[in-house]
Protein backbone atom coordinates (compact mmCIF):
# COMPACT_ATOMS: atom_id res chain seq x y z
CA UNK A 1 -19.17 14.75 -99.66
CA UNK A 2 -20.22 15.47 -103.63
CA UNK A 3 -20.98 17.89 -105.44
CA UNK A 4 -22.99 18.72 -108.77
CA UNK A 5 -21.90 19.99 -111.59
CA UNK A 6 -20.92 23.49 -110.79
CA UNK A 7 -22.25 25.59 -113.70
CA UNK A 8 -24.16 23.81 -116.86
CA UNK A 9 -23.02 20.43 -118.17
CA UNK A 10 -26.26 18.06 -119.25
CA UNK A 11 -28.35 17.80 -122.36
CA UNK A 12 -30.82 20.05 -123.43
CA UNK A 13 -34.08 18.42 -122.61
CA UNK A 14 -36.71 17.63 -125.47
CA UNK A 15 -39.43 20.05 -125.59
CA UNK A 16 -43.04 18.43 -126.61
CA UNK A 17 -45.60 21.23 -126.46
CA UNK A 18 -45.73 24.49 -125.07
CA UNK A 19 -49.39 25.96 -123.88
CA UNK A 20 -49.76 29.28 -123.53
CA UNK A 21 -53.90 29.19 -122.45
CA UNK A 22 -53.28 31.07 -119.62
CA UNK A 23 -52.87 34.84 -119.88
CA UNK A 24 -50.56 35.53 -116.90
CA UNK A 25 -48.32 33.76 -114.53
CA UNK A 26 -48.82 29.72 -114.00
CA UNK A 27 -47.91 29.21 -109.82
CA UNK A 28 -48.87 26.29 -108.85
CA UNK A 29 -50.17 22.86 -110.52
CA UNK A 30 -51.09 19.47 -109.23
CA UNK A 31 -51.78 15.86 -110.76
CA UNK A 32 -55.03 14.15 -110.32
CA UNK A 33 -54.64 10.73 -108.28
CA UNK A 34 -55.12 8.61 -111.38
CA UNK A 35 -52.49 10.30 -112.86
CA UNK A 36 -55.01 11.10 -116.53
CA UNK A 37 -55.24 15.20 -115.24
CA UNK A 38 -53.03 18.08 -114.32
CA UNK A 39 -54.76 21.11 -113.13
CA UNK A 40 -52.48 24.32 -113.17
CA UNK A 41 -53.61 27.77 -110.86
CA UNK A 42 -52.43 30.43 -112.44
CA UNK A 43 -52.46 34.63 -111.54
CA UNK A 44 -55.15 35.35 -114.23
CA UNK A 45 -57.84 33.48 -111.43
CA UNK A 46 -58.11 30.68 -113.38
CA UNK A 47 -57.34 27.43 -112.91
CA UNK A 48 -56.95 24.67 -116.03
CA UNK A 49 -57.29 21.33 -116.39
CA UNK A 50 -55.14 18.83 -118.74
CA UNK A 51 -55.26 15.74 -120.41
CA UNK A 52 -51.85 13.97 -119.23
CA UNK A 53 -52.59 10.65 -121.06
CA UNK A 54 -53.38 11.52 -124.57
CA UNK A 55 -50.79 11.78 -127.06
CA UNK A 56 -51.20 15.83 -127.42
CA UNK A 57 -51.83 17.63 -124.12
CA UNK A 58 -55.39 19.05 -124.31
CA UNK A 59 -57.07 21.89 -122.42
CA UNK A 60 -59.78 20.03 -120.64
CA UNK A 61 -61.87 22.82 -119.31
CA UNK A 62 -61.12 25.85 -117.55
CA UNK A 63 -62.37 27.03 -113.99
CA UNK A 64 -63.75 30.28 -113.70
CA UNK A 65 -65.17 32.57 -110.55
CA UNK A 66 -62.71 33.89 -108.34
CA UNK A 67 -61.60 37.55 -108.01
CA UNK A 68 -58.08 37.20 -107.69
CA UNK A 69 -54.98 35.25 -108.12
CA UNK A 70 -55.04 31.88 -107.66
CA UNK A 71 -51.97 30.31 -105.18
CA UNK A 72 -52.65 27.10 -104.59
CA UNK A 73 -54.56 23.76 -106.14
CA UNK A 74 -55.39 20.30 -104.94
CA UNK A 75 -57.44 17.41 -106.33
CA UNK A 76 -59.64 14.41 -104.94
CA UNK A 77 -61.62 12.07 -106.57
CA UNK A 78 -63.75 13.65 -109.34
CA UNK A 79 -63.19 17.35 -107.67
CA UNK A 80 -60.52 20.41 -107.58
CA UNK A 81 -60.05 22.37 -105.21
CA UNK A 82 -58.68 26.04 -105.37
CA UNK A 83 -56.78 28.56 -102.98
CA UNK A 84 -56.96 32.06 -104.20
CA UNK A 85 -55.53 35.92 -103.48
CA UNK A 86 -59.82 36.38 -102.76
CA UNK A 87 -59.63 34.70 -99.69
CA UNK A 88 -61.88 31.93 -100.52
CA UNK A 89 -61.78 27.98 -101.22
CA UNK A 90 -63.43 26.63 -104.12
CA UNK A 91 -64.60 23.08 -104.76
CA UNK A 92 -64.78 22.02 -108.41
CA UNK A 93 -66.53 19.54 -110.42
CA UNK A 94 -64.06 17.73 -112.84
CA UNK A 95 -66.29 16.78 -115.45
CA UNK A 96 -68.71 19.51 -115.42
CA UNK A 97 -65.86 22.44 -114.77
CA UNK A 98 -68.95 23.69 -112.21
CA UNK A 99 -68.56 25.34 -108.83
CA UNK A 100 -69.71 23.31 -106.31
CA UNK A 101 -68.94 24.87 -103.33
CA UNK A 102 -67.11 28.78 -102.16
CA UNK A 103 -65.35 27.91 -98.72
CA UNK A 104 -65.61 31.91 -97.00
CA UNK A 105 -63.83 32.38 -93.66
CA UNK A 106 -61.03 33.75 -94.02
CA UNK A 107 -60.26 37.25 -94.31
CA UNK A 108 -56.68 37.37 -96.56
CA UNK A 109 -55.07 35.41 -99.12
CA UNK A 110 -55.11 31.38 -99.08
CA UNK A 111 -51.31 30.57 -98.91
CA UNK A 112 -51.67 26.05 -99.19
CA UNK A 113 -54.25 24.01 -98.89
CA UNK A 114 -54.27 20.49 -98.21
CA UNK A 115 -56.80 18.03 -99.15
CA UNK A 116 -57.88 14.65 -97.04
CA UNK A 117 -61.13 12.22 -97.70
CA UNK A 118 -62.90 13.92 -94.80
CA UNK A 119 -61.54 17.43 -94.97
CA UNK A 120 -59.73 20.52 -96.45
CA UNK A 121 -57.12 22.49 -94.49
CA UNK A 122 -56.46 25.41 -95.57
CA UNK A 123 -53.65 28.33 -94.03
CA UNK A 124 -53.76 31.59 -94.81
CA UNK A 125 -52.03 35.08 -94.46
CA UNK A 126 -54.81 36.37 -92.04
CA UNK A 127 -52.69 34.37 -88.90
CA UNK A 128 -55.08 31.42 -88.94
CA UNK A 129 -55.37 27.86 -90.36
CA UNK A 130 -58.75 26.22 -90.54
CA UNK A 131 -60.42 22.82 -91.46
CA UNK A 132 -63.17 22.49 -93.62
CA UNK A 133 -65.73 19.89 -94.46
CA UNK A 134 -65.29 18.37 -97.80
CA UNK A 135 -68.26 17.13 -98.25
CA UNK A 136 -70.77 19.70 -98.03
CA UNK A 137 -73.84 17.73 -99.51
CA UNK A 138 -75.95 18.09 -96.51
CA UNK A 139 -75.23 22.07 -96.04
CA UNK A 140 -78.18 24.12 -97.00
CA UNK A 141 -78.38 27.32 -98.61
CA UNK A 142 -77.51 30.08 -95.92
CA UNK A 143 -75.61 28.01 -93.79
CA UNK A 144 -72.27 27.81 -95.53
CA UNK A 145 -70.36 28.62 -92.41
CA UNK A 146 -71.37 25.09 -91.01
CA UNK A 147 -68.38 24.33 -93.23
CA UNK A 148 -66.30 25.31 -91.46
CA UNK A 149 -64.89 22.70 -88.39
CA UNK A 150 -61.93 24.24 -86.92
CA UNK A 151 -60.36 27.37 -86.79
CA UNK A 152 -56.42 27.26 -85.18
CA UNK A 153 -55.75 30.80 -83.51
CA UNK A 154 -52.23 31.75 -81.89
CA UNK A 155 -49.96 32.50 -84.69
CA UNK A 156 -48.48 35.91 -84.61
CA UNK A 157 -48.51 36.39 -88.52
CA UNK A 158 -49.15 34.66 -91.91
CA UNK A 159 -49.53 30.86 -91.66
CA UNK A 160 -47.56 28.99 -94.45
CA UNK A 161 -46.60 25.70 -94.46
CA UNK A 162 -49.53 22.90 -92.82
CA UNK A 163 -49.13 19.24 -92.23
CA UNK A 164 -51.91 17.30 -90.98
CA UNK A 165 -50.68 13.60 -89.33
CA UNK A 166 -53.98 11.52 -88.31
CA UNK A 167 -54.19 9.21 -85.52
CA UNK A 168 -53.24 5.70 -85.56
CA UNK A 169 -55.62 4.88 -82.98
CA UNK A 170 -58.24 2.65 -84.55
CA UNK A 171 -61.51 4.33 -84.50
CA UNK A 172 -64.78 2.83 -83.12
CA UNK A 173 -66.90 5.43 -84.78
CA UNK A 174 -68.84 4.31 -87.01
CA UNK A 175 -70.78 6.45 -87.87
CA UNK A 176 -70.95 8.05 -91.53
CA UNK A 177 -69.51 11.02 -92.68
CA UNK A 178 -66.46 12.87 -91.71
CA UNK A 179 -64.54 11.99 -88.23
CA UNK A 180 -62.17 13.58 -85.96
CA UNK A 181 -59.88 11.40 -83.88
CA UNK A 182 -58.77 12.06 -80.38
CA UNK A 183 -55.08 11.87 -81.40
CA UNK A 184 -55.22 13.88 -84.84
CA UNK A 185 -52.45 16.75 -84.63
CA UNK A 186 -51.82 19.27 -87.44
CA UNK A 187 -49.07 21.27 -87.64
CA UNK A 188 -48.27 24.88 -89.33
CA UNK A 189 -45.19 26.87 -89.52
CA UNK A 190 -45.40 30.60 -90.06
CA UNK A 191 -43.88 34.06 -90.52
CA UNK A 192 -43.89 34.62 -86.82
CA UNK A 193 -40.55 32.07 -87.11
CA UNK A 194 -42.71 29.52 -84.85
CA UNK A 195 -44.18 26.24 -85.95
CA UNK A 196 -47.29 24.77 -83.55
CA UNK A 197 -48.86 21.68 -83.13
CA UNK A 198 -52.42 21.36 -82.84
CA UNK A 199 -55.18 19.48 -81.40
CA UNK A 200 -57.81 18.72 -84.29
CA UNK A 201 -60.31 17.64 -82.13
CA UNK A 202 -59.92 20.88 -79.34
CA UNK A 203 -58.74 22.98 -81.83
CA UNK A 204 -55.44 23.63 -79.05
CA UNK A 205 -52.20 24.23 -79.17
CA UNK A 206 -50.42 21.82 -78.39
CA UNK A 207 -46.43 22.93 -78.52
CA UNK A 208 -44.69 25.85 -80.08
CA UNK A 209 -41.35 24.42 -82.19
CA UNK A 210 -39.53 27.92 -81.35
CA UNK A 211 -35.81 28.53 -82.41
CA UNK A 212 -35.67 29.74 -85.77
CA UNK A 213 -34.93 33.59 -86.67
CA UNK A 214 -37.29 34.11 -90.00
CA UNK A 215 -39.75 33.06 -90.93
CA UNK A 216 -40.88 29.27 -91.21
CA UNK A 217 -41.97 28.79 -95.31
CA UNK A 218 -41.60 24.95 -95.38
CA UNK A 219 -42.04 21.99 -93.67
CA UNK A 220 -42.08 18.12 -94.25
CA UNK A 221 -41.85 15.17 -91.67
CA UNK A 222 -40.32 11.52 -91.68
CA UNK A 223 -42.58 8.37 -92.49
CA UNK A 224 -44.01 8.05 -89.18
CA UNK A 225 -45.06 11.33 -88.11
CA UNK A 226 -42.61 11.73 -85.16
CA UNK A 227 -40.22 13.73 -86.42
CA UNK A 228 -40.55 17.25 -87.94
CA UNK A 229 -38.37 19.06 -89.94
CA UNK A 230 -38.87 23.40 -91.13
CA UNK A 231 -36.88 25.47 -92.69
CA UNK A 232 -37.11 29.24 -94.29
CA UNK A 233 -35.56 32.15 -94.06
CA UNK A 234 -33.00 31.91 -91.78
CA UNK A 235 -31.28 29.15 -94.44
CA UNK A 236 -31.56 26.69 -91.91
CA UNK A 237 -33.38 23.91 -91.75
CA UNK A 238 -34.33 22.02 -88.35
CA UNK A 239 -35.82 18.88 -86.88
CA UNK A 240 -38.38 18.59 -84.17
CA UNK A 241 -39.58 15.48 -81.31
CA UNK A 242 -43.48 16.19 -82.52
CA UNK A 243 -44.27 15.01 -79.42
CA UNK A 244 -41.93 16.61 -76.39
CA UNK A 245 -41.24 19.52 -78.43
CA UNK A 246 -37.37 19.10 -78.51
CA UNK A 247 -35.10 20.37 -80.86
CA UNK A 248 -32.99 17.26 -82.66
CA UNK A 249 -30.98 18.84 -85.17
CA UNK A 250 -30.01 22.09 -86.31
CA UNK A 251 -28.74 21.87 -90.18
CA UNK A 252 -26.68 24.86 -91.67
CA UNK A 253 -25.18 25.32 -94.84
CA UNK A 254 -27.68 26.65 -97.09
CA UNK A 255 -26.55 30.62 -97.16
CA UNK A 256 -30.04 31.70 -98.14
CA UNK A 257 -33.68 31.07 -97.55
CA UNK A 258 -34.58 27.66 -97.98
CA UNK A 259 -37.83 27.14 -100.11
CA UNK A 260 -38.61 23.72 -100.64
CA UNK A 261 -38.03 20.56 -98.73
CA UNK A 262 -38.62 16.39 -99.73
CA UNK A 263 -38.21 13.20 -97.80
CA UNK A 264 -37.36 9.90 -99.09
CA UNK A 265 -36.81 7.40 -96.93
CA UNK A 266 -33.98 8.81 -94.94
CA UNK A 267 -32.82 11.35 -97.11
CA UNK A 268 -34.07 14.71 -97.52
CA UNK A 269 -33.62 17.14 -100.43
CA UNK A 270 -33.81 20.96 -100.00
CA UNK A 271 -34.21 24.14 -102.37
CA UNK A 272 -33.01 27.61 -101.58
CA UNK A 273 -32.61 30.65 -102.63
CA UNK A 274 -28.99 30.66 -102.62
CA UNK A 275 -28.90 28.91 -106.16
CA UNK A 276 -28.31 25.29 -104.29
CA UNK A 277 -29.83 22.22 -103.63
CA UNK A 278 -28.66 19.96 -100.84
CA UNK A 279 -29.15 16.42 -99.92
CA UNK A 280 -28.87 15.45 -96.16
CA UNK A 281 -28.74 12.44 -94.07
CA UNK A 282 -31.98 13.37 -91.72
CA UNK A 283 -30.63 11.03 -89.22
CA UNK A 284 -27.43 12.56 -88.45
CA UNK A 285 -28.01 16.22 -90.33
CA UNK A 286 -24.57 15.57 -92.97
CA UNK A 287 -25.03 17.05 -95.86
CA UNK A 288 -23.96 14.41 -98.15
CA UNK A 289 -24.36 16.39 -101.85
CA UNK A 290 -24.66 19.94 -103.81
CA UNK A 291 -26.83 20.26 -106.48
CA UNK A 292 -25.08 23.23 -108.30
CA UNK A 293 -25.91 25.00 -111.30
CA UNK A 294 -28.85 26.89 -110.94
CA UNK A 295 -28.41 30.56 -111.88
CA UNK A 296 -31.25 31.66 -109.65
CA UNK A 297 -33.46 30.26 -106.20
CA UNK A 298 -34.17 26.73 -106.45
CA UNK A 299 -38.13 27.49 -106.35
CA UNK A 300 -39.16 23.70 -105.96
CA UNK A 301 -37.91 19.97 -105.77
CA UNK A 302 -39.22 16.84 -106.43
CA UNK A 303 -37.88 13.22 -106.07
CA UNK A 304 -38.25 10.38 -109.05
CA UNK A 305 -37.13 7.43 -110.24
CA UNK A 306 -33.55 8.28 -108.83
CA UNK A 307 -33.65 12.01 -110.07
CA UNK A 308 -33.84 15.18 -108.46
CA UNK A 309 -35.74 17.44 -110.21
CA UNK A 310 -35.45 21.55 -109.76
CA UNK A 311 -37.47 23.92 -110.87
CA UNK A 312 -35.44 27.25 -110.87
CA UNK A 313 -35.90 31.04 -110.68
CA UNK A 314 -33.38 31.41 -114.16
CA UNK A 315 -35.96 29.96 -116.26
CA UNK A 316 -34.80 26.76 -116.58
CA UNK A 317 -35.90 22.99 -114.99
CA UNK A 318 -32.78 20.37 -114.17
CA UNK A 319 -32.75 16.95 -113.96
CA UNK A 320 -29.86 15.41 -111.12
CA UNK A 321 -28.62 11.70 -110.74
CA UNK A 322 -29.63 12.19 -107.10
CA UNK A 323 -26.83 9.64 -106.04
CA UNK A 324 -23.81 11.45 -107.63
CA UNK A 325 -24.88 14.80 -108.19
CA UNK A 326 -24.58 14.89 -111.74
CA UNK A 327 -26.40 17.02 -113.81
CA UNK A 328 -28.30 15.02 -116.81
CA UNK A 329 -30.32 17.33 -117.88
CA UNK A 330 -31.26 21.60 -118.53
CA UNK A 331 -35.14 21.59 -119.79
CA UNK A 332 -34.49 25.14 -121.37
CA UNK A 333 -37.50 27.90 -123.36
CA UNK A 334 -39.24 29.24 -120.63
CA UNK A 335 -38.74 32.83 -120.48
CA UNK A 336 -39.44 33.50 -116.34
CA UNK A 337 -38.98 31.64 -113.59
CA UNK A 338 -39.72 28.34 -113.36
CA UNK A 339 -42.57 28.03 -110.27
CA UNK A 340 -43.58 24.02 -110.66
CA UNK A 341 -43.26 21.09 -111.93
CA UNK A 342 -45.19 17.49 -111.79
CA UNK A 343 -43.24 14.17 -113.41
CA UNK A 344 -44.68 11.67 -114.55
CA UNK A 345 -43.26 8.38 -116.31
CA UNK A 346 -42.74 10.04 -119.27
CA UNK A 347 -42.91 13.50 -119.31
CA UNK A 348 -42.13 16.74 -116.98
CA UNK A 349 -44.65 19.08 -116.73
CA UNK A 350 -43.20 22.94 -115.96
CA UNK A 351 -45.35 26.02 -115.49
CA UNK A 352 -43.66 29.25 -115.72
CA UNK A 353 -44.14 33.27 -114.89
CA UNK A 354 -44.22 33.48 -118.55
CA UNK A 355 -47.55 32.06 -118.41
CA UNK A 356 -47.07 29.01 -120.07
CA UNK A 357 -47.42 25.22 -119.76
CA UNK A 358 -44.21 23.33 -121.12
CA UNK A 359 -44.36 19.35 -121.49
CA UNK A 360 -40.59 17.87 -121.88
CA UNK A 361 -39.70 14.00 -123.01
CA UNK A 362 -38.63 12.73 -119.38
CA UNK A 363 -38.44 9.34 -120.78
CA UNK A 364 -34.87 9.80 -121.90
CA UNK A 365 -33.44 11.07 -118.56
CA UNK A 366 -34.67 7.83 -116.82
CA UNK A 367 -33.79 5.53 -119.22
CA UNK A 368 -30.45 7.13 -119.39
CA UNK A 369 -29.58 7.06 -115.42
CA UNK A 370 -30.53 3.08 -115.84
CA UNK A 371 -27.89 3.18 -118.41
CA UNK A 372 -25.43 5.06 -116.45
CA UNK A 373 -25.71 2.67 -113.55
CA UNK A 374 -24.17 -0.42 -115.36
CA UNK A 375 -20.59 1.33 -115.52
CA UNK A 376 -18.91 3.17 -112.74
CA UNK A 377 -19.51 6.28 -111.19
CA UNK A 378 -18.10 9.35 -111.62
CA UNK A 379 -15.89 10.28 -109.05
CA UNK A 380 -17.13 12.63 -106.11
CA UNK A 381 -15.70 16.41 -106.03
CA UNK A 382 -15.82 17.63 -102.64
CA UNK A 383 -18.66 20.09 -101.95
CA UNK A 384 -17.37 23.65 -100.29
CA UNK A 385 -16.30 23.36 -96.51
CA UNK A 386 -19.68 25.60 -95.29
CA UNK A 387 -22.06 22.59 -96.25
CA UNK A 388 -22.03 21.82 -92.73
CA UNK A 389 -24.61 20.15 -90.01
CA UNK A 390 -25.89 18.05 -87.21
CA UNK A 391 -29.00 16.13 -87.57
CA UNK A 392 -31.10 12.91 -85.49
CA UNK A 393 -33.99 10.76 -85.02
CA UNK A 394 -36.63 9.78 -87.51
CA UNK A 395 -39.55 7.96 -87.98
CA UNK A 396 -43.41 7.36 -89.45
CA UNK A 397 -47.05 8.89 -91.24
CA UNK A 398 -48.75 12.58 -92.81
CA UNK A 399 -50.19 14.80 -95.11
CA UNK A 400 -48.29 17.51 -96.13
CA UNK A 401 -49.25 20.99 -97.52
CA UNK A 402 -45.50 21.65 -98.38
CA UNK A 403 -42.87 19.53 -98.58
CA UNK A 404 -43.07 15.83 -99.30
CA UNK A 405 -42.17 12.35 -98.21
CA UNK A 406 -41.54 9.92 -101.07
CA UNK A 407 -40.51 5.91 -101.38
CA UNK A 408 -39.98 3.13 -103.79
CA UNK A 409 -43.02 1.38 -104.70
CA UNK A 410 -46.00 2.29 -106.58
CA UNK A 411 -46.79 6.09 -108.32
CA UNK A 412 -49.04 8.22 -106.00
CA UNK A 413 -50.34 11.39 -107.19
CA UNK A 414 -47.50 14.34 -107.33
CA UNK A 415 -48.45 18.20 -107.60
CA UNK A 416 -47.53 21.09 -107.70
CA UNK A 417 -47.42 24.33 -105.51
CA UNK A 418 -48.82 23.17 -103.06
CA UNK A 419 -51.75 20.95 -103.55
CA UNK A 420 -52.51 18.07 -102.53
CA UNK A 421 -54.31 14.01 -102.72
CA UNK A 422 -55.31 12.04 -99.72
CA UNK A 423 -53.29 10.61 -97.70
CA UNK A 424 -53.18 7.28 -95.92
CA UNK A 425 -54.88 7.19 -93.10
CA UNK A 426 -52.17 6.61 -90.79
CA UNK A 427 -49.59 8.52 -92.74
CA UNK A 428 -49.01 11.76 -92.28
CA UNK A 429 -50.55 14.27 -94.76
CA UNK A 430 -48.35 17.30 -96.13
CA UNK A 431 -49.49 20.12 -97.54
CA UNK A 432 -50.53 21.18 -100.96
CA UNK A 433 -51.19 17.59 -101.81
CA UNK A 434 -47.98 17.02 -103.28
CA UNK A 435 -48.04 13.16 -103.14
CA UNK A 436 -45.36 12.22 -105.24
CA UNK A 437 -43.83 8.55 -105.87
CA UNK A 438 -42.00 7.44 -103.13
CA UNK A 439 -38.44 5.84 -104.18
CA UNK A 440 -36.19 4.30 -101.79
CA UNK A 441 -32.34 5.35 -101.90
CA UNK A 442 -29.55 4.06 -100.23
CA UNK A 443 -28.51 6.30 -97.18
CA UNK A 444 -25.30 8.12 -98.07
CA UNK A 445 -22.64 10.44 -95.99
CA UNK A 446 -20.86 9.17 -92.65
CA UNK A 447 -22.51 9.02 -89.21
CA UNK A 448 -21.67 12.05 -87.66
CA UNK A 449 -23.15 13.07 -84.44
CA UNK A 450 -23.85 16.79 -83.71
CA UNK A 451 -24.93 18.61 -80.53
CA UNK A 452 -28.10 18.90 -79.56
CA UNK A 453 -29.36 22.00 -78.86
CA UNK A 454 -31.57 22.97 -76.00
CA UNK A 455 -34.24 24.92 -77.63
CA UNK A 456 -37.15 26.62 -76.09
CA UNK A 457 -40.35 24.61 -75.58
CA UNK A 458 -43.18 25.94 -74.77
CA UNK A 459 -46.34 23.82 -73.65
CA UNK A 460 -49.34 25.68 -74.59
């Protein structure tokens, strides 16, 4: 097993620009699917939108009208969409920074949203999840509640975490506008400690995923859609049959809430709040490397071009060969915690409590690991006996509103908090649209099979 570099070590990153626009806390941001925008959300109700393609980073416009915080952000096409403390969903027009559309419904804070062709999911900390219309062309004036398609009812408390994996069946509808297959599930984890499966087109439950002790913050699934993995406050983080209901794996060795969660291929990366991140072998559940370091939670994760990039609560954003655990770079001036971060080819993007925007050469750090691959590696320090676990099964397609799934091949859309692009139809779509580049990585750790619990399922 490896282990990161255990308290510093790394260059200073390059620091480009800082933008201090906003007037209060920056927690969430996303990148527009053409990669030429990043819109932040931020606690002063405003969300902003960036040039990410121009040599200087420019304030694009900003996005003004609701009444409260703003949580979570997602882009598609020429529009943004917003989550906010208010309770309400608003659809934006890029170009015109114009309100299109208030999504009302729900009756507390908008936790993730997630954001499809056809539709926006949203989850919130009333209990419920619901799916909206994006499109609302053809809604008149007074009838704004036709917007809303599906309301899920069941959980116990605030829903997080929502993951929406559409059917592979092909569809004979053709008819125009938005459409809901027979075999469309969503799922959404919440503070009740239960995750559920849904029926889009009943609006049912279909099972309960029931064995955690705390509440269930994140979620992602494998490639295919089968397999389903949640973690939160109980530092463990746990795999799921989608279909039966089963408990696979059971992973321990975080020692605090885990916050964040990524796929790539057959790897999956987690952030906690014990000051760790972990990479495990989702197959077999080994925890195969510590990312160590971090002076404070490990807020969020993402996966590029063979790094693992943190976002942290001590104010600073790391950069990790994600094959040897080395540290290669500390992206250090924020003065808060660091609450996200988008990559692109070039540059990192980090928004902060401090209420800034900070834009940091990434270049380098690639161009350095492709260096660093031509001579040998360093060799692997064990990681501390409690990294421990059992994992199994995996397979394909979804869109997630936290969490991701990433593989080699071309640059999708990444975000932020939460917020997220389209997703294939046949892949599974993860919350808060955070589509990120998917890079392949050869599987590491030793086969190791673990027992297999006997959790309770519960057919709804």
């Amino acid at each position: 097993m490896g282990a990161g570099s255990s308290s510093g070590g790394g260059k200073k990153g390059e620091l480009l620009e800082t933008m201090a626009d906003h007037e209060e806390s920056i927690n969430c941001m996303v990148i527009s699917e053409d990669g030429s925008m990043l819109v932040t959300g931020s606690e002063d109700s405003t969300a902003r939108m960036w040039s990410t393609k121009t040599e200087e980073t420019e304030c694009l416009g900003v996005l003004r009208g609701h009444s409260s915080y703003i949580n979570c952000v997602g882009t598609h096409d020429t529009f943004v969409v917003t989550g906010s403390a208010d309770s309400t969903i608003r659809k934006w027009d890029m170009t015109t920074c114009e309100c299109l559309f208030v999504y009302e419904g729900h009756s507390s804070r908008i936790q993730k949203l997630l954001v499809t062709d056809d539709f926006i999911f949203s989850t919130s900390f009333d209990k419920t999840a619901k799916a909206w219309l994006f499109n609302t062309d053809e809604i008149e004036d007074g009838n704004e509640d036709e917007a809303c398609v599906r309301t899920l009812k069941g959980h116990g408390k605030g829903v997080y975490p929502i993951i929406f994996i559409p059917s592979s069946d092909d569809s004979d509808d053709l008819s125009e506008g938005a459409t809901i297959n027979p075999g469309d599930v969503i799922i959404t984890g919440s503070a009740d400690m239960t995750a559920r499966s849904w029926s889009f087109e009943s609006g049912g439950c279909l099972k309960q995923f029931r064995g955690h002790t705390g509440a269930i913050t994140t979620m992602a699934t494998d490639a295919t859609g089968r397999v389903l993995f949640t973690a939160g406050a109980d530092s463990t983080i746990k795999s799921w049959n989608i279909v039966t209901g089963q408990l696979l794996k059971s992973m321990d060795g975080h020692t605090n809430a885990v916050i964040s969660l990524v796929i790539v291929n057959r790897l999956m990366y987690s952030g906690s709040a014990d000051g760790t991140a972990k990479c495990w072998v989702t197959e077999f559940g080994d925890n195969t490397r510590v990312y160590k370091g971090h002076k404070g939670s490990v807020i969020n994760t993402k996966f590029k071009n063979g790094i693992l990039w943190t976002a942290c609560g001590d104010s600073i954003a790391r950069a990790f060969d994600a094959k040897s655990g080395q540290i290669k770079r500390q992206f250090v001036g924020h003065e808060a915690a660091v609450n996200c971060l988008v990559i692109t080819q070039t540059k990192l993007y980090t928004g902060s409590s401090d209420g800034t925007l900070r834009v940091w050469n990434a270049k380098d750090v690639c161009d350095e690991l492709i260096d660093d691959d031509l001579s040998p590696p360093p060799i692997p320090v064990d990681a501390t006996p409690e990294e421990n676990a059992e994992g199994e099964e995996g397979v394909e397609g979804a869109v997630i509103a936290d969490g991701d799934i990433e593989e080699e091949g071309e640059e999708t859309p990444e975000d932020g908090e939460g917020e997220d692009g389209p997703a294939d139809e046949s892949e599974p779509v993860q919350e808060e649209g955070e589509n990120e580049e998917e890079e392949k990585e050869g599987e590491e750790g030793e086969e190791k099979e673990g027992g297999e619990d006997e959790p309770e399922v519960q057919d709804v």
